[in-house]
Protein backbone atom coordinates (compact mmCIF):
# COMPACT_ATOMS: atom_id res chain seq x y z
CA UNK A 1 87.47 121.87 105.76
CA UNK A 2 88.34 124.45 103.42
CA UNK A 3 90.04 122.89 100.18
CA UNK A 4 91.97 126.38 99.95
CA UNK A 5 93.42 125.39 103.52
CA UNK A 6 95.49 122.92 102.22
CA UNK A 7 95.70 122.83 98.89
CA UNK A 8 99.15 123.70 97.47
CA UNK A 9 99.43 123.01 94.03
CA UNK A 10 101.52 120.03 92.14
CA UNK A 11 104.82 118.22 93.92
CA UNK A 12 107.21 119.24 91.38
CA UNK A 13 109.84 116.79 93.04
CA UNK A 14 107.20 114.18 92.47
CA UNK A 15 106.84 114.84 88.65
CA UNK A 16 110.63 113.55 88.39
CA UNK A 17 109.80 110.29 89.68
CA UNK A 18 107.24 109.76 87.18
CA UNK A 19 104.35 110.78 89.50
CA UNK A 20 102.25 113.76 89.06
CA UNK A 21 99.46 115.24 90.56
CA UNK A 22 96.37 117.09 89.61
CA UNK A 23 94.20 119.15 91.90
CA UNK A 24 90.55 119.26 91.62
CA UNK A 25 90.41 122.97 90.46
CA UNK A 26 92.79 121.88 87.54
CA UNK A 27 91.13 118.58 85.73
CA UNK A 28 90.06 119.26 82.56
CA UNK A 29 87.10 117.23 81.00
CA UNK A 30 87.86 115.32 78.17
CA UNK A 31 85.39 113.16 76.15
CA UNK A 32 84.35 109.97 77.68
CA UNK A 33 85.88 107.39 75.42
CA UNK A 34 84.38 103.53 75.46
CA UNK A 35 83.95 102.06 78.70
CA UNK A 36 87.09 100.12 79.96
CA UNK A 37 87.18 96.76 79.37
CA UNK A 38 90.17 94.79 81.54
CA UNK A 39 90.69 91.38 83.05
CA UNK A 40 92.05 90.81 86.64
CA UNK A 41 93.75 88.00 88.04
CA UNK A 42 94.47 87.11 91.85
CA UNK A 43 97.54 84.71 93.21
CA UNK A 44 97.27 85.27 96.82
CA UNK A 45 98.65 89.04 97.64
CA UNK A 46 99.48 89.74 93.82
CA UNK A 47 97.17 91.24 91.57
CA UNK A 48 97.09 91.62 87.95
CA UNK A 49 94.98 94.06 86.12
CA UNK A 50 95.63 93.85 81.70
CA UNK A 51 93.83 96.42 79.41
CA UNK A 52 93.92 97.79 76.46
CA UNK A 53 94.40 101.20 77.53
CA UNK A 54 97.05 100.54 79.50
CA UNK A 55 100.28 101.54 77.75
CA UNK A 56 102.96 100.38 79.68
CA UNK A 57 103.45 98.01 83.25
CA UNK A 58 102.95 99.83 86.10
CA UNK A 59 103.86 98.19 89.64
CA UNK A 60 102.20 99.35 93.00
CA UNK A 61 102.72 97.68 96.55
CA UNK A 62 99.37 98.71 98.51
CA UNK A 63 99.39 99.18 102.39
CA UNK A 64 96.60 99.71 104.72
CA UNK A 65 96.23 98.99 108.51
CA UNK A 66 99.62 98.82 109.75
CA UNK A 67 98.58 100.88 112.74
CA UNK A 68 101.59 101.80 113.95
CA UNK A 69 101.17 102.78 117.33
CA UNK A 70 104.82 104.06 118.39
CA UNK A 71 104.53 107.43 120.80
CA UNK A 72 107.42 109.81 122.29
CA UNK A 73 107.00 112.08 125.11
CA UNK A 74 104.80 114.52 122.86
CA UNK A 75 102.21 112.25 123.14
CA UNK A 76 101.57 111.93 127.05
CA UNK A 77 99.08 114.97 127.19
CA UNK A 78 97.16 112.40 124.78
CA UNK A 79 97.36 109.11 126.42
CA UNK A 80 93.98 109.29 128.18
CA UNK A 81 92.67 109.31 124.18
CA UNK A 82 95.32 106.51 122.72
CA UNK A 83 95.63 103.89 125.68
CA UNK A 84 93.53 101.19 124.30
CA UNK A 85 94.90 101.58 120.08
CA UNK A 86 98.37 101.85 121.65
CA UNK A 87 98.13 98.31 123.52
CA UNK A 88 95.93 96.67 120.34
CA UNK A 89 98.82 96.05 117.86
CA UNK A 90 102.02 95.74 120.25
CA UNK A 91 102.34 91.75 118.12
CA UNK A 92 100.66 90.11 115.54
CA UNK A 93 100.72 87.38 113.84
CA UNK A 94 102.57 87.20 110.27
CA UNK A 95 99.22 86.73 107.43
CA UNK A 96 101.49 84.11 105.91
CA UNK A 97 104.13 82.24 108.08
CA UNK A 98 102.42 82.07 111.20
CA UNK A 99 105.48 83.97 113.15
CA UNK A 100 104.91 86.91 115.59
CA UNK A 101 106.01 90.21 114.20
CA UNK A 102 104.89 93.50 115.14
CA UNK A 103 103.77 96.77 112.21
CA UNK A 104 106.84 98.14 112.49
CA UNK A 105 108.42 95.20 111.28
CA UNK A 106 105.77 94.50 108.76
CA UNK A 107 105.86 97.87 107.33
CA UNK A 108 109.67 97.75 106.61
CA UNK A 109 109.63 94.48 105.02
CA UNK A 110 106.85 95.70 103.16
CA UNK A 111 108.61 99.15 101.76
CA UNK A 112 111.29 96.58 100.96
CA UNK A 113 109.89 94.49 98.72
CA UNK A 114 108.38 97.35 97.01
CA UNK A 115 112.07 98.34 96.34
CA UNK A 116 113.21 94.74 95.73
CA UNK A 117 110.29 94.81 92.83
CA UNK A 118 110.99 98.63 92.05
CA UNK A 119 107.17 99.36 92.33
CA UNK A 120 106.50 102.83 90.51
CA UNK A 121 104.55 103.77 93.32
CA UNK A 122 103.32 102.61 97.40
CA UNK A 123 99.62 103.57 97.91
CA UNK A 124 98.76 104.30 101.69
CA UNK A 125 95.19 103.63 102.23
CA UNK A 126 94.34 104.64 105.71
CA UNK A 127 94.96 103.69 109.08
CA UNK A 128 98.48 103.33 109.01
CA UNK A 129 98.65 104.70 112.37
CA UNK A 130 96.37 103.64 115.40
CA UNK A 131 96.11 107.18 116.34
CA UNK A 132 97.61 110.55 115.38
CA UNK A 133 101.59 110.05 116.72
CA UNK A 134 103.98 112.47 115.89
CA UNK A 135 106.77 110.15 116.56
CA UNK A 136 105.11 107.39 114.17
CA UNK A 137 104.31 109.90 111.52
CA UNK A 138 107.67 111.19 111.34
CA UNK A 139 108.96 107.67 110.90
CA UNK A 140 106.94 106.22 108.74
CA UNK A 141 107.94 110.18 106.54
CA UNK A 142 111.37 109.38 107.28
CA UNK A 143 111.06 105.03 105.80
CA UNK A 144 108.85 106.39 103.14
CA UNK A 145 111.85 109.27 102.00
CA UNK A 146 114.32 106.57 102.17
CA UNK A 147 112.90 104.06 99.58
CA UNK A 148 112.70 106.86 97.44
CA UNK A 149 109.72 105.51 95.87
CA UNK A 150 106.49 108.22 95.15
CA UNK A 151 103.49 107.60 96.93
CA UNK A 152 99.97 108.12 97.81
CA UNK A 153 98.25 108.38 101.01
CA UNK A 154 94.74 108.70 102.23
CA UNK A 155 93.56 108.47 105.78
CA UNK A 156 91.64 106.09 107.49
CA UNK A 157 89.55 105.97 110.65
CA UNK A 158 91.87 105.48 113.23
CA UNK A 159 94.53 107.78 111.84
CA UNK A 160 93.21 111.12 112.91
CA UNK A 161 91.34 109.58 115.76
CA UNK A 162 91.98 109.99 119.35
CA UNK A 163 89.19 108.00 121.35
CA UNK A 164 87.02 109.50 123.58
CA UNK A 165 88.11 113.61 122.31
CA UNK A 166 84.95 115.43 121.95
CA UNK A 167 83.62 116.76 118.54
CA UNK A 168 82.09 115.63 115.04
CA UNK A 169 83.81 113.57 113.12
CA UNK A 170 84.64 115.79 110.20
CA UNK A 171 86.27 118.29 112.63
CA UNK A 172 88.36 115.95 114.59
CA UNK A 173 89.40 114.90 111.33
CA UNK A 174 89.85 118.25 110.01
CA UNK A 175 92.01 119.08 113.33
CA UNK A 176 94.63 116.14 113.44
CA UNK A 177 94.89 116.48 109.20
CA UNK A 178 96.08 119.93 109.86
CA UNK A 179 98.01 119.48 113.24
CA UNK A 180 99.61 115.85 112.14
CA UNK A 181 98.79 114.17 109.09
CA UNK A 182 99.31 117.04 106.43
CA UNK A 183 103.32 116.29 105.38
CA UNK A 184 101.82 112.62 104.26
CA UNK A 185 99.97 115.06 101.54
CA UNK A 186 102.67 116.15 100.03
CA UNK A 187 100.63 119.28 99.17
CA UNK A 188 97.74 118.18 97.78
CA UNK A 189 94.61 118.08 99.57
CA UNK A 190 94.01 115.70 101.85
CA UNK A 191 90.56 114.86 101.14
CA UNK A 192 90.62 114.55 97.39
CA UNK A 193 93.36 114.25 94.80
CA UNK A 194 94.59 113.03 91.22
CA UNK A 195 97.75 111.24 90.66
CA UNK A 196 98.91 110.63 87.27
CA UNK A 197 101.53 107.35 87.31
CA UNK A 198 101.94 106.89 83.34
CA UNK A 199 98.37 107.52 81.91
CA UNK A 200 96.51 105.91 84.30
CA UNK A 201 94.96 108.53 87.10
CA UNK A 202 94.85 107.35 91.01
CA UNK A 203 92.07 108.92 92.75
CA UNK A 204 92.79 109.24 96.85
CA UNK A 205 89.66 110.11 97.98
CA UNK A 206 89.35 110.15 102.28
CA UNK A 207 86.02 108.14 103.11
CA UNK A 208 87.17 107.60 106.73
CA UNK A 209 84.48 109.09 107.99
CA UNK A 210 82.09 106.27 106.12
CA UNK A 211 80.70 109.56 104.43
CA UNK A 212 81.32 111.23 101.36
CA UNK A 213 81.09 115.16 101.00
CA UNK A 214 79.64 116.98 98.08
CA UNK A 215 82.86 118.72 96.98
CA UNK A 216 84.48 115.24 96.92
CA UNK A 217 81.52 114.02 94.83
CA UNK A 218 82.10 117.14 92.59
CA UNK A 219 85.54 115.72 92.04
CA UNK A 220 85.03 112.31 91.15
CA UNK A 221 82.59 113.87 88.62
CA UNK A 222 85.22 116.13 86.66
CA UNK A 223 87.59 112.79 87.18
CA UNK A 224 85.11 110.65 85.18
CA UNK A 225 84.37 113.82 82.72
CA UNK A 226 88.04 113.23 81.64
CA UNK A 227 88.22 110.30 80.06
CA UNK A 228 91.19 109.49 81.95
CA UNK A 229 91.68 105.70 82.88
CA UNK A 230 90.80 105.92 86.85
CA UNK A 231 92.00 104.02 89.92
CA UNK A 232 90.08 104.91 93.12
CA UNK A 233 91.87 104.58 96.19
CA UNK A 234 89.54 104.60 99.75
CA UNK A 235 89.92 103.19 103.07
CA UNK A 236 86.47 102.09 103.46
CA UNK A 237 85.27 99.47 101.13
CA UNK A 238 82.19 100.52 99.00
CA UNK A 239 79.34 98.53 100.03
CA UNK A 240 78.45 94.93 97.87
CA UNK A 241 75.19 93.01 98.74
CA UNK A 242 75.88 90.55 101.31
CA UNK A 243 78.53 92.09 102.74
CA UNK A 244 78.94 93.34 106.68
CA UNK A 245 78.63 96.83 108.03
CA UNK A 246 82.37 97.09 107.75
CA UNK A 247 81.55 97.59 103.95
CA UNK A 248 80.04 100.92 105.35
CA UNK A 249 80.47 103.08 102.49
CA UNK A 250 76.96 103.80 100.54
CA UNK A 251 75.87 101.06 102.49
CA UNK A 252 72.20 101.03 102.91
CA UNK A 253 72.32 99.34 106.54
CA UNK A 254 75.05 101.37 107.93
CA UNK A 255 73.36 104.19 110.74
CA UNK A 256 72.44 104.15 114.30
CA UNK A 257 70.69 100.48 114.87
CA UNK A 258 74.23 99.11 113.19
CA UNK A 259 76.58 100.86 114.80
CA UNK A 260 78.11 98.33 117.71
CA UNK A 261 81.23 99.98 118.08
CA UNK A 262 80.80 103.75 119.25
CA UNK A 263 81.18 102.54 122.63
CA UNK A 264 84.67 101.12 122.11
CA UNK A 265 85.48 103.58 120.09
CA UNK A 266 84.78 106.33 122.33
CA UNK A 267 83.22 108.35 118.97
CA UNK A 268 80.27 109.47 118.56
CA UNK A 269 77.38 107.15 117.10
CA UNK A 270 76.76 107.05 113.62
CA UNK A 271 73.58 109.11 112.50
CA UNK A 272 69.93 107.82 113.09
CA UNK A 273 69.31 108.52 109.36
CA UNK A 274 72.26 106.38 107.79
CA UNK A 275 74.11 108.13 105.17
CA UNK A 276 73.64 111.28 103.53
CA UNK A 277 72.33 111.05 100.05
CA UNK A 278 75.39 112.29 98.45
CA UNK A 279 77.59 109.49 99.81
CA UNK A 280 74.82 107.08 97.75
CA UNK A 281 75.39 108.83 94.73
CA UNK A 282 78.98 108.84 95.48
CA UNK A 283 78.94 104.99 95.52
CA UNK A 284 75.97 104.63 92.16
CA UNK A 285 78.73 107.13 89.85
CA UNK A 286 81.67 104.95 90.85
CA UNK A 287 80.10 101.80 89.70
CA UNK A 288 78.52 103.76 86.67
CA UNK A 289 81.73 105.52 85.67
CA UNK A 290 83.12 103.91 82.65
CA UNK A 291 86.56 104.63 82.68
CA UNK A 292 86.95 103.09 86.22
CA UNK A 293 89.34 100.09 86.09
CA UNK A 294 88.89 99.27 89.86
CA UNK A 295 88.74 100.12 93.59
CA UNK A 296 91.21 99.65 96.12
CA UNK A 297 90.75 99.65 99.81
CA UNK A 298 91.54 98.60 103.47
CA UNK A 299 89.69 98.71 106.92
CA UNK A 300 88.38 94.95 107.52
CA UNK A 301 91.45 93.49 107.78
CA UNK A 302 90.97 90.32 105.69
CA UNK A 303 91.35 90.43 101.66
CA UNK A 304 88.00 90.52 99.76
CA UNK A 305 86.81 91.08 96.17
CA UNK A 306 83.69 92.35 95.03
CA UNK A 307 82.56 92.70 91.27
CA UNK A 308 79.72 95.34 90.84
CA UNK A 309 78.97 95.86 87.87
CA UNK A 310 81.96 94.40 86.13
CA UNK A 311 83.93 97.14 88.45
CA UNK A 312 86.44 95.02 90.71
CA UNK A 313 86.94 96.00 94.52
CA UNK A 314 90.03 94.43 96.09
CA UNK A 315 90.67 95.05 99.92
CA UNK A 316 93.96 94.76 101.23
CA UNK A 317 94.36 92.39 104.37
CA UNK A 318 96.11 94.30 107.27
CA UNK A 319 99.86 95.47 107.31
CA UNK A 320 100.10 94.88 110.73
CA UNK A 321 100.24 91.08 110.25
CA UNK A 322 102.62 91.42 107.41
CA UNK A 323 100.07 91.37 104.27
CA UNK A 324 100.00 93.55 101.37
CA UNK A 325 99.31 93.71 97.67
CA UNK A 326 101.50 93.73 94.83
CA UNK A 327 99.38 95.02 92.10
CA UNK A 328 100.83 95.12 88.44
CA UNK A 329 98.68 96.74 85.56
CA UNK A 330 100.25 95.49 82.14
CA UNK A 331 99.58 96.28 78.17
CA UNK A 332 97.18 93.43 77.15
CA UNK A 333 99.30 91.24 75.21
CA UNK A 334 98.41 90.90 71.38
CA UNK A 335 96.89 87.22 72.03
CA UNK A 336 94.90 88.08 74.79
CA UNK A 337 92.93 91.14 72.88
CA UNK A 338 90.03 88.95 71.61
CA UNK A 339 89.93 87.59 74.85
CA UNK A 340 88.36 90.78 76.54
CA UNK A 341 88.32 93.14 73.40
């Protein structure tokens, strides 16, 4: 994919909700400061992340795997591809009361109790749809526009996929960005941006493929170059020891002999060779950068946290059974500072 392709410059009508956005042609290294030091609490779904260079609160409700799988007439030609991810989610089970609900349901309540809480911001992180819908990307456009709310999205797996369609990876994903996805970008490009919610930077960077490309590695570079206080947002958790395959990104296990799924999937298998030596420097720089408060994720449908090397991961249990997080980051109160400081 080329970045020029898609890249379109800064969402001016996002700058008045106090949500900007920088594109990887226009960060602009600063010197690294200190590394970050923060503390993070977990109550259930809420999440609480106090540092020092945090200025003021900032509230974000997280959402990943909804998989919305509603389809219109436009998608007929495609049913022979989305039959078995249009049957997988038609009811689930609420993550809390027990009660069956479906992800349409659980994606409105969701968007309104980020309103009820008046989050600042709703990160998307990846398969929000089971496959590339036109009807349910227009409607989740049109529930996202009516909050009001800014937000971020980044694809995951199943969101550009159609099962069984021939054709790498990158390209299909490259092909359903451009033919589907792309208004979720809002302009920037889809597999790498910057999004500055008041002075902290969110980093959406599309791992969906469990791989990381060079240019996306390039970015995360000039993002820790910065000095900027970084979030990174990804679908697929970066790998921790002991965890399972579905930790597949710089995961040193993760290749042909672990694959299980390409079958169901209708995809192609994963390579013989595992994962290209820039997606293992992708993951060693994230855990080495020190202005990197934490990582944010979905895909394994359960919630999980990982510390690597005092970085926390937190992954989102799935939208389609109702769950997601309500992060807060707040100024670290005056008696906490010798606490962490």
């Amino acid at each position: 994919m080329k970045r020029r392709s898609f890249l379109k410059g800064t969402t001016t009508a996002l700058a008045g909700l106090g949500l900007t956005t920088n594109s990887y042609a226009n960060t602009r290294p600063k010197k690294i400061k200190k590394p970050v030091k923060l503390c993070v609490t977990v109550d259930q779904e809420k999440v609480s992340f106090f540092a020092d260079v945090i200025r003021e609160p900032i509230k974000v409700l997280h959402i990943a795997d909804t998989h919305l799988f509603t389809d219109d007439d436009r998608g007929i030609p495609y049913q022979v591809y989305s039959d078995r991810m249009a049957k997988a989610y038609n009811q689930t089970t609420h993550f809390k009361t027990q009660a069956q609900t479906h992800p349409e349901e659980a994606f409105e309540h969701a968007l309104a109790y980020a309103k009820d809480v008046q989050a600042d911001v709703i990160t998307l992180v990846g398969d929000i749809f089971s496959f590339p819908s036109e009807a349910a990307i227009e409607w989740v456009l049109s529930k996202l526009k009516d909050t009001g709310i800014p937000y971020i999205y980044t694809a995951g797996n199943h969101d550009w996929h159609y099962e069984g369609m021939e054709g790498p990876l990158e390209a299909l994903r490259d092909t359903w960005i451009e033919r589907r996805l792309l208004p979720l970008y809002q302009g920037n490009h889809p597999l790498m941006a910057a999004y500055d919610i008041k002075g902290i930077r969110f980093l959406a960077i599309d791992n969906s493929t469990y791989q990381i490309n060079e240019e996306q590695l390039a970015f995360l570079r000039e993002q820790i170059a910065s000095g900027m206080p970084l979030v990174l947002l990804v679908h697929i958790p970066l790998y921790a020891p002991g965890k399972s395959i579905s930790f597949g990104c710089g995961n040193p296990s993760w290749g042909a002999d672990t694959d299980r799924n390409f079958s169901i999937e209708r995809r192609p298998k994963w390579p013989e060779k595992g994962h290209t030596q820039t997606t293992f420097k992708f993951h060693q720089e994230v855990f080495n950068a020190p202005n990197l408060m934490g990582i944010f994720a979905g895909h394994i449908h359960r919630n999980s946290i990982e510390m690597i090397k005092g970085k926390p991961q937190i992954v989102s249990d799935d939208n389609a059974s109702g769950a997601y997080l309500d992060i807060s980051f707040l100024p670290l109160a005056k008696k906490d500072r010798k606490l962490i400081l």
